[in-house]
PDB file of N, CA and C in Angstrom:
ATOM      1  N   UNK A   1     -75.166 -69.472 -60.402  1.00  0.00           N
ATOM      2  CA  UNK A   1     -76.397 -69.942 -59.794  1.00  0.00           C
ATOM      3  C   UNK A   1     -76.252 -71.414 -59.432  1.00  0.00           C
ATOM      4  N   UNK A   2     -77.134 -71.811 -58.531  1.00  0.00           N
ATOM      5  CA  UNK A   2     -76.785 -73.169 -58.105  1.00  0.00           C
ATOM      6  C   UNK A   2     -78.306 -73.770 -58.830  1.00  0.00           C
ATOM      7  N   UNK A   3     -78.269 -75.098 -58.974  1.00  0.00           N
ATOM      8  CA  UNK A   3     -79.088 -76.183 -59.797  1.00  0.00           C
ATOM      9  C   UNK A   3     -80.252 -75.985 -58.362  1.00  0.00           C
ATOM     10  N   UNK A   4     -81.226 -75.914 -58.638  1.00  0.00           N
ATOM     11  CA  UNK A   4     -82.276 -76.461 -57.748  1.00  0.00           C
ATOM     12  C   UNK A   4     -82.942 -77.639 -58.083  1.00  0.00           C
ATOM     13  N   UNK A   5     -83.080 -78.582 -59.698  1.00  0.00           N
ATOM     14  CA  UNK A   5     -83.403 -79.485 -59.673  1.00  0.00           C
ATOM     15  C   UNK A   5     -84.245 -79.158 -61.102  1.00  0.00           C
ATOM     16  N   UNK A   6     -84.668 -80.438 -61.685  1.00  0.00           N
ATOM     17  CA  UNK A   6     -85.365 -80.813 -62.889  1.00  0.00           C
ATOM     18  C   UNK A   6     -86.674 -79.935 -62.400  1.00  0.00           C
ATOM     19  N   UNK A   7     -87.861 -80.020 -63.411  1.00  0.00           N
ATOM     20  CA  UNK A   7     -89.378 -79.395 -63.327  1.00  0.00           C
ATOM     21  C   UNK A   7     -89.962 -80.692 -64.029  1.00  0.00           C
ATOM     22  N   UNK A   8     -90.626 -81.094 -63.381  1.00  0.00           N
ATOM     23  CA  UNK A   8     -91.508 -82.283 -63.950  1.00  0.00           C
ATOM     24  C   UNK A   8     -92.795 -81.612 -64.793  1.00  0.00           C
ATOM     25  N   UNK A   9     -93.139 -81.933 -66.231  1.00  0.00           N
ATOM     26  CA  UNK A   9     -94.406 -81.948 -66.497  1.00  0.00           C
ATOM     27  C   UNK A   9     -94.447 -80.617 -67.120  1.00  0.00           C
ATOM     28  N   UNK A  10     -93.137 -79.915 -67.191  1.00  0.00           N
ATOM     29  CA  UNK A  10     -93.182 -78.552 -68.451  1.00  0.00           C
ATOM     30  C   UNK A  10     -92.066 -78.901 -69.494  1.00  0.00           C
ATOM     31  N   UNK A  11     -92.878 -78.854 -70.814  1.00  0.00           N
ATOM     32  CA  UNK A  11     -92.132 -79.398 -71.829  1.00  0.00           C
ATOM     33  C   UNK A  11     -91.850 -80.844 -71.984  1.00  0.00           C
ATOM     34  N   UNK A  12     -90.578 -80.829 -72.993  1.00  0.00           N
ATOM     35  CA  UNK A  12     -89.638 -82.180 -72.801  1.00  0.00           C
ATOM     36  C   UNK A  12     -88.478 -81.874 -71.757  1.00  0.00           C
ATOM     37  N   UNK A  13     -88.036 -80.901 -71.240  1.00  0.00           N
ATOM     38  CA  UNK A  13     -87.157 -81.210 -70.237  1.00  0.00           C
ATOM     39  C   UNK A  13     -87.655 -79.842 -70.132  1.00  0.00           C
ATOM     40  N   UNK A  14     -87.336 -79.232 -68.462  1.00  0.00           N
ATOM     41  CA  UNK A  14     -86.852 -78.337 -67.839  1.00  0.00           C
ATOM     42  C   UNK A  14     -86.315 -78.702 -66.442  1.00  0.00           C
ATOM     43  N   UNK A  15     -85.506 -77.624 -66.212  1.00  0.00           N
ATOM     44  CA  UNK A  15     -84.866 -77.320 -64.738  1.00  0.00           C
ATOM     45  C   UNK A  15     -84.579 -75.944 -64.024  1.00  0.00           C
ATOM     46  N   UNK A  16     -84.476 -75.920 -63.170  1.00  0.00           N
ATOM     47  CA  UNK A  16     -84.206 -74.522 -62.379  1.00  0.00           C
ATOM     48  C   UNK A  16     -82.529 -74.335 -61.784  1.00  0.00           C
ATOM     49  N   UNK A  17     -82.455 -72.965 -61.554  1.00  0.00           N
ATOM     50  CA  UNK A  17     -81.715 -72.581 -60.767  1.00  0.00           C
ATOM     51  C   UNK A  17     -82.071 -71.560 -59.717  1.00  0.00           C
ATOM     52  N   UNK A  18     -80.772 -71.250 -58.836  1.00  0.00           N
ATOM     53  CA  UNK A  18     -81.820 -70.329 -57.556  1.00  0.00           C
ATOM     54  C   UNK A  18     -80.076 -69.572 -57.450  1.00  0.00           C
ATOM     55  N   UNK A  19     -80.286 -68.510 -56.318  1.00  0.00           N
ATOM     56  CA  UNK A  19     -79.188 -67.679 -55.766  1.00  0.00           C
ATOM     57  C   UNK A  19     -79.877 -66.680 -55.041  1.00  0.00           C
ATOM     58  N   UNK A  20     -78.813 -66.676 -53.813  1.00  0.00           N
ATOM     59  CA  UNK A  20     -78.849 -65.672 -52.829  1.00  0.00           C
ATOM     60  C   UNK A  20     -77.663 -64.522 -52.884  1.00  0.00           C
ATOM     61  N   UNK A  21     -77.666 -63.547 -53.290  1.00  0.00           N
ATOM     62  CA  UNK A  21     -76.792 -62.601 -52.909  1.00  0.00           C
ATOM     63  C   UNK A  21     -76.663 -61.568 -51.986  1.00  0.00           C
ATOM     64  N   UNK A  22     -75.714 -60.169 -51.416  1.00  0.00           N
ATOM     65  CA  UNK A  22     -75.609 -59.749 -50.844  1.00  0.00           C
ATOM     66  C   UNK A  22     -75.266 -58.482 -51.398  1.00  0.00           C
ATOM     67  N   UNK A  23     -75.535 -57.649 -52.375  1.00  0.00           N
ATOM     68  CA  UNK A  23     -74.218 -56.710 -52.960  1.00  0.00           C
ATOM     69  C   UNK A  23     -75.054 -55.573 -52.542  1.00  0.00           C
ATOM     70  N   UNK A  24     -74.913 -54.933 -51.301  1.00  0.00           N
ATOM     71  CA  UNK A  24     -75.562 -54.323 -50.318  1.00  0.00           C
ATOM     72  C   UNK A  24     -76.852 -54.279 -50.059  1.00  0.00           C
ATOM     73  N   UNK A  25     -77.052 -55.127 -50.512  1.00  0.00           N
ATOM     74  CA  UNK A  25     -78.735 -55.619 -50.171  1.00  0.00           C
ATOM     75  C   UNK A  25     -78.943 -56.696 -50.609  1.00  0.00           C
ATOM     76  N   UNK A  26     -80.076 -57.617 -50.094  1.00  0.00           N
ATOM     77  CA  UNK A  26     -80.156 -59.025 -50.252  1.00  0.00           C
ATOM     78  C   UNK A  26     -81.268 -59.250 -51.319  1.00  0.00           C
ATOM     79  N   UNK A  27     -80.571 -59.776 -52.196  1.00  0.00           N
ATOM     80  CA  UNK A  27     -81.090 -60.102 -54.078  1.00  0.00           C
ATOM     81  C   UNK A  27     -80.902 -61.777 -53.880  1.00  0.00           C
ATOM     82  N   UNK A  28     -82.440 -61.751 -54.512  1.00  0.00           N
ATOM     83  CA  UNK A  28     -82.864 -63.749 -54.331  1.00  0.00           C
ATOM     84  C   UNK A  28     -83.249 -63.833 -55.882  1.00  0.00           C
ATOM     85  N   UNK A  29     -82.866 -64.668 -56.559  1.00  0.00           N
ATOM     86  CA  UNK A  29     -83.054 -65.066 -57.873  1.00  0.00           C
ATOM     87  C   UNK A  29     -83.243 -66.513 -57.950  1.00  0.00           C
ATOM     88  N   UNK A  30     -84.597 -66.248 -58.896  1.00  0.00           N
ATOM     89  CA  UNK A  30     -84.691 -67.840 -59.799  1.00  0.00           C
ATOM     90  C   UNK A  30     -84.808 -67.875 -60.459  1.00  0.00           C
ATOM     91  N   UNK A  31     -84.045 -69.260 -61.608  1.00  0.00           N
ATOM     92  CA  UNK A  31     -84.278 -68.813 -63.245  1.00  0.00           C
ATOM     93  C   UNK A  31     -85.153 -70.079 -63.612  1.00  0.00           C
ATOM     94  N   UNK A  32     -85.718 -70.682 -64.381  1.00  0.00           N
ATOM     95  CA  UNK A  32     -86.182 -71.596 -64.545  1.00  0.00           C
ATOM     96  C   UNK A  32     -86.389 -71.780 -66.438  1.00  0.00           C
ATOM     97  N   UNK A  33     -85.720 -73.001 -66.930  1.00  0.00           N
ATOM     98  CA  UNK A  33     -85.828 -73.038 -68.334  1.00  0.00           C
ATOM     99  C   UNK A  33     -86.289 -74.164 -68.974  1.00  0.00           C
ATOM    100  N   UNK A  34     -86.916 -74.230 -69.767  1.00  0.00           N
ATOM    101  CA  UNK A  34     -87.638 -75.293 -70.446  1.00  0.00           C
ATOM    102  C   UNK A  34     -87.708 -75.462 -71.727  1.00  0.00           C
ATOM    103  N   UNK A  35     -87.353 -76.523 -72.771  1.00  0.00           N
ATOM    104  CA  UNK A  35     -87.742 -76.900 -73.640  1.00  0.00           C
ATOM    105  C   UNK A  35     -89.001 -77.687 -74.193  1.00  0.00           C
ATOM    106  N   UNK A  36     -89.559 -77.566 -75.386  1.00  0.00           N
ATOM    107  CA  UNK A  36     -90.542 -78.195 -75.734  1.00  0.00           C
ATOM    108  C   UNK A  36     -90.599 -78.130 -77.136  1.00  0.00           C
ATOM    109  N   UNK A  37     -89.795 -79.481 -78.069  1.00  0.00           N
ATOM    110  CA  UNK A  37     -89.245 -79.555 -79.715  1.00  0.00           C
ATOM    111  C   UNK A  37     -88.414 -78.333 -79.648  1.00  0.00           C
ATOM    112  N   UNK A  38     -88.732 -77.352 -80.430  1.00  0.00           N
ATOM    113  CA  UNK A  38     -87.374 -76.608 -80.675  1.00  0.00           C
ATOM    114  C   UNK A  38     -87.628 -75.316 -80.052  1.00  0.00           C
ATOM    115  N   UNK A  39     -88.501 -74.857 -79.238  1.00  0.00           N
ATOM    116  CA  UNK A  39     -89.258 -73.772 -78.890  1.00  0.00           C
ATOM    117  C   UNK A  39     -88.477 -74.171 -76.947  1.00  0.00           C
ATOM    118  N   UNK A  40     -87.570 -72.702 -76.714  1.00  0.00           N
ATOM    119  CA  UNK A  40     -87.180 -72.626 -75.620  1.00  0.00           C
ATOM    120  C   UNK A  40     -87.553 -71.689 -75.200  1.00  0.00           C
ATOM    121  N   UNK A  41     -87.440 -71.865 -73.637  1.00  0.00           N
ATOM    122  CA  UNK A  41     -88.152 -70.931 -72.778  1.00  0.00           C
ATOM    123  C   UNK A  41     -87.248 -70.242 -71.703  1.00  0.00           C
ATOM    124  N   UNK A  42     -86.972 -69.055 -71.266  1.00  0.00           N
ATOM    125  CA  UNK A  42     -86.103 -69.051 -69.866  1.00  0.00           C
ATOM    126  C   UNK A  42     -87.124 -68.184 -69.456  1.00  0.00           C
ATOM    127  N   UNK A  43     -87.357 -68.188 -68.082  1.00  0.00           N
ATOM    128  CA  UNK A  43     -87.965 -67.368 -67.125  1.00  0.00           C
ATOM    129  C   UNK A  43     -87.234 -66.723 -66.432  1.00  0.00           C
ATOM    130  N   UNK A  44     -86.365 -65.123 -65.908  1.00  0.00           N
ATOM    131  CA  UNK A  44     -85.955 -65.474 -64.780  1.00  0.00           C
ATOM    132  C   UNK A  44     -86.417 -64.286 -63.724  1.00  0.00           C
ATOM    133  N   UNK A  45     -86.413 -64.578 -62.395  1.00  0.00           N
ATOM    134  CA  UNK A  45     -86.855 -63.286 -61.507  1.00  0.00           C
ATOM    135  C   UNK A  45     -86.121 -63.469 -60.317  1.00  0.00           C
ATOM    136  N   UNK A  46     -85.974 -61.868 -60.047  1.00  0.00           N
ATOM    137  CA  UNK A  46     -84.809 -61.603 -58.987  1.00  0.00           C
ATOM    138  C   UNK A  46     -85.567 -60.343 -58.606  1.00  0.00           C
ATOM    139  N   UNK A  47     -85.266 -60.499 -57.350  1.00  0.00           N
ATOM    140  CA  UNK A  47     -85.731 -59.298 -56.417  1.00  0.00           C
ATOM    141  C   UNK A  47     -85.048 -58.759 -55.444  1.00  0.00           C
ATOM    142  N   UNK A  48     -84.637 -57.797 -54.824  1.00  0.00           N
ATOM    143  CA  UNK A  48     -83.781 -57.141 -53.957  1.00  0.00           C
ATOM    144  C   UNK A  48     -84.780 -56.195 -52.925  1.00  0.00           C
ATOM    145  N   UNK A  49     -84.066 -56.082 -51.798  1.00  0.00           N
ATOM    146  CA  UNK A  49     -84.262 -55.788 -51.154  1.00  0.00           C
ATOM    147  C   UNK A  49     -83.931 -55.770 -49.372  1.00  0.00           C
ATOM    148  N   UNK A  50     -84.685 -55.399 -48.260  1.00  0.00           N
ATOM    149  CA  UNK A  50     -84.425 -55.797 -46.986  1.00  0.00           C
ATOM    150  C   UNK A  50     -83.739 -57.298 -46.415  1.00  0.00           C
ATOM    151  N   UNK A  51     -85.085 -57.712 -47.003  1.00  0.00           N
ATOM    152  CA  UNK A  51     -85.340 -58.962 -46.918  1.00  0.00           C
ATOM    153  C   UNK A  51     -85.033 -60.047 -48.356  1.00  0.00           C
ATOM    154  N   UNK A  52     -84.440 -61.426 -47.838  1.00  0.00           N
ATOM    155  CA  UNK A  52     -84.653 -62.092 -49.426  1.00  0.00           C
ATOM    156  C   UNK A  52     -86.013 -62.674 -49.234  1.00  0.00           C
ATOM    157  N   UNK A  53     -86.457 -62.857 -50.336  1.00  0.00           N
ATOM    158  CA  UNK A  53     -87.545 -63.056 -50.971  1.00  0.00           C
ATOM    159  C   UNK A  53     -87.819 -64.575 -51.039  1.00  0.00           C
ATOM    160  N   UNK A  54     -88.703 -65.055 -50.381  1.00  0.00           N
ATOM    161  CA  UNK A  54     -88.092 -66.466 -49.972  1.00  0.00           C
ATOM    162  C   UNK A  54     -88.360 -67.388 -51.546  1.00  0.00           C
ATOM    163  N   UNK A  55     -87.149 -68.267 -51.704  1.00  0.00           N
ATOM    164  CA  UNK A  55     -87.492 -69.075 -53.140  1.00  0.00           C
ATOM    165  C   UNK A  55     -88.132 -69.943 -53.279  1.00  0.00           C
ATOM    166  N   UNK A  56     -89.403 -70.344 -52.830  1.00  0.00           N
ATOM    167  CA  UNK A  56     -90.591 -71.054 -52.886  1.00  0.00           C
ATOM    168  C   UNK A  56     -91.648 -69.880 -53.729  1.00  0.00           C
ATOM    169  N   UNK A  57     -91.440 -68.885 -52.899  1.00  0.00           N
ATOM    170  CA  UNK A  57     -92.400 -67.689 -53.382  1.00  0.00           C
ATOM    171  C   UNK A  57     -91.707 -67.410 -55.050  1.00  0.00           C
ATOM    172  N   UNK A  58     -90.451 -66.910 -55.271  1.00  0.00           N
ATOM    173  CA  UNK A  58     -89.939 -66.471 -56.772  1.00  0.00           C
ATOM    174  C   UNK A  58     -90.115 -68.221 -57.409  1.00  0.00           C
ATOM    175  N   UNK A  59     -89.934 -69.352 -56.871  1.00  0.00           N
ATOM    176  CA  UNK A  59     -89.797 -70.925 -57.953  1.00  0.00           C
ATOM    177  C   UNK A  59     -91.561 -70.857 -58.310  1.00  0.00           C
ATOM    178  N   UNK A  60     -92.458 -70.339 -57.076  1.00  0.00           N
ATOM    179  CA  UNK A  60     -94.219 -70.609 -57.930  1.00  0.00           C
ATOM    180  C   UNK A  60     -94.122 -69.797 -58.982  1.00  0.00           C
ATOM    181  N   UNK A  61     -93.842 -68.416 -58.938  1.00  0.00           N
ATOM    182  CA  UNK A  61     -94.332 -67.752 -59.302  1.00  0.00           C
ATOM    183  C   UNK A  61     -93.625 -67.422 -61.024  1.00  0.00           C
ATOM    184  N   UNK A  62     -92.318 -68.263 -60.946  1.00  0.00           N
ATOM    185  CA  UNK A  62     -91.579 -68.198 -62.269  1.00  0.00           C
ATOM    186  C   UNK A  62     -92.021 -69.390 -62.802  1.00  0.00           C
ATOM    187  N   UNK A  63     -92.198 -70.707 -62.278  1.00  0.00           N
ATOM    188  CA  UNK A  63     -92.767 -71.964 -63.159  1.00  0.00           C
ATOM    189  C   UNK A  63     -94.229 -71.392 -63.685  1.00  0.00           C
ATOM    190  N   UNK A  64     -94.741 -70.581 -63.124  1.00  0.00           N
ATOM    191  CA  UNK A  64     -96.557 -70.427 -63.465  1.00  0.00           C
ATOM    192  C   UNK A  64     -96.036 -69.479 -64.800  1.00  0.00           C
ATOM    193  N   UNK A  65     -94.989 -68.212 -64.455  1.00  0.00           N
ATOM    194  CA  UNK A  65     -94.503 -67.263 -66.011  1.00  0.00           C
ATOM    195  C   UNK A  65     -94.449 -68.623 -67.168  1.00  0.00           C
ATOM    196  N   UNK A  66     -93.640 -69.600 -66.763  1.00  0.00           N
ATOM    197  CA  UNK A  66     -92.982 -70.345 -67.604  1.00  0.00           C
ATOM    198  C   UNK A  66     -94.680 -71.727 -68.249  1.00  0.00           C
ATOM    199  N   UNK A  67     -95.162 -71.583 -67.186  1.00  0.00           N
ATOM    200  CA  UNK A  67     -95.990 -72.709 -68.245  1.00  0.00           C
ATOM    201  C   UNK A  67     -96.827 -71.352 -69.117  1.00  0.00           C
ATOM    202  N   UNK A  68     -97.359 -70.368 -68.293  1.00  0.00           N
ATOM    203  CA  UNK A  68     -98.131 -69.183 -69.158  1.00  0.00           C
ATOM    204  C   UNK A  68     -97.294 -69.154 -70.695  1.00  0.00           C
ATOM    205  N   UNK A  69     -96.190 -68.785 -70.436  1.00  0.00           N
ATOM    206  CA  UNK A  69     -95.195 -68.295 -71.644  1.00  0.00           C
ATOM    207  C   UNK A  69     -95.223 -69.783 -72.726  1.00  0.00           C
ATOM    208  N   UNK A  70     -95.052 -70.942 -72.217  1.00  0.00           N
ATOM    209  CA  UNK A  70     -94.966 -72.031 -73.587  1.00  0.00           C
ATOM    210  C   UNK A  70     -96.656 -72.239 -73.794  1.00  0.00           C
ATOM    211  N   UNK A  71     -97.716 -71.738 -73.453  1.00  0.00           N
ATOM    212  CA  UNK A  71     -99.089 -72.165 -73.650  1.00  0.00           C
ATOM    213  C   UNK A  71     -99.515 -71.260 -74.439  1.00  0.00           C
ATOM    214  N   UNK A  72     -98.502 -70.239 -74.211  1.00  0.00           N
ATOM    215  CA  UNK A  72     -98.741 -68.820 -75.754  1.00  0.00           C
ATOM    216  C   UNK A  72     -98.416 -69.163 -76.881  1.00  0.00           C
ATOM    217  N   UNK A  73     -97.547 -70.095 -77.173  1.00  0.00           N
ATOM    218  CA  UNK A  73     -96.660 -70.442 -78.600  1.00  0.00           C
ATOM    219  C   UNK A  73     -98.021 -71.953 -79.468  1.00  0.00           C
ATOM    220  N   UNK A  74     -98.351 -71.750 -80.618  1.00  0.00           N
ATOM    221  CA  UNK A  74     -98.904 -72.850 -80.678  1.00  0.00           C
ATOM    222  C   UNK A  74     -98.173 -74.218 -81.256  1.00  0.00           C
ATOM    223  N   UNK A  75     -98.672 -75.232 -80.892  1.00  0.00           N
ATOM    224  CA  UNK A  75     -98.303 -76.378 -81.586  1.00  0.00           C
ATOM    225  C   UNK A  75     -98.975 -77.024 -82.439  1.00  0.00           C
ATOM    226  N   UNK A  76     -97.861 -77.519 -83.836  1.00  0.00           N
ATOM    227  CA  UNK A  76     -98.382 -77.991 -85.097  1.00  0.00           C
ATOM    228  C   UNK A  76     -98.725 -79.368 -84.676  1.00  0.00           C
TER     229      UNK A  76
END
């Protein structure tokens, strides 16, 4: 996967990755992972099909999994 860049403002650090493939059909993936103290997070979603799935649409829709998913865990 290639780096798409840091995520500002989830956790103490996160960043993403993205990919386009071809393996007879066109599969768009984004992973996106985050820390916050010792509690880690990975998100990832990939979709196949006709068409790729453009990665604006899979980066909203996995940062929104990813803040949902660390707002489930509580903090002491």
């Amino acid at each position: 996967m290639r780096r798409a860049g840091d995520l500002e403002g989830i956790g103490d650090e996160a960043e993403a990755y993205t990919r386009q493939s071809q393996p007879g059909f066109k599969y768009a993936e984004y992973m996106a992972q985050a820390r916050d103290d010792n509690l880690v997070v990975q998100v990832w979603l990939a979709v196949g099909g006709d068409e790729f799935v453009s990665t604006e649409l899979l980066a909203r829709e996995t940062v929104r999994a990813l803040r949902r998913t660390l707002a489930l865990v509580p903090t002491a």
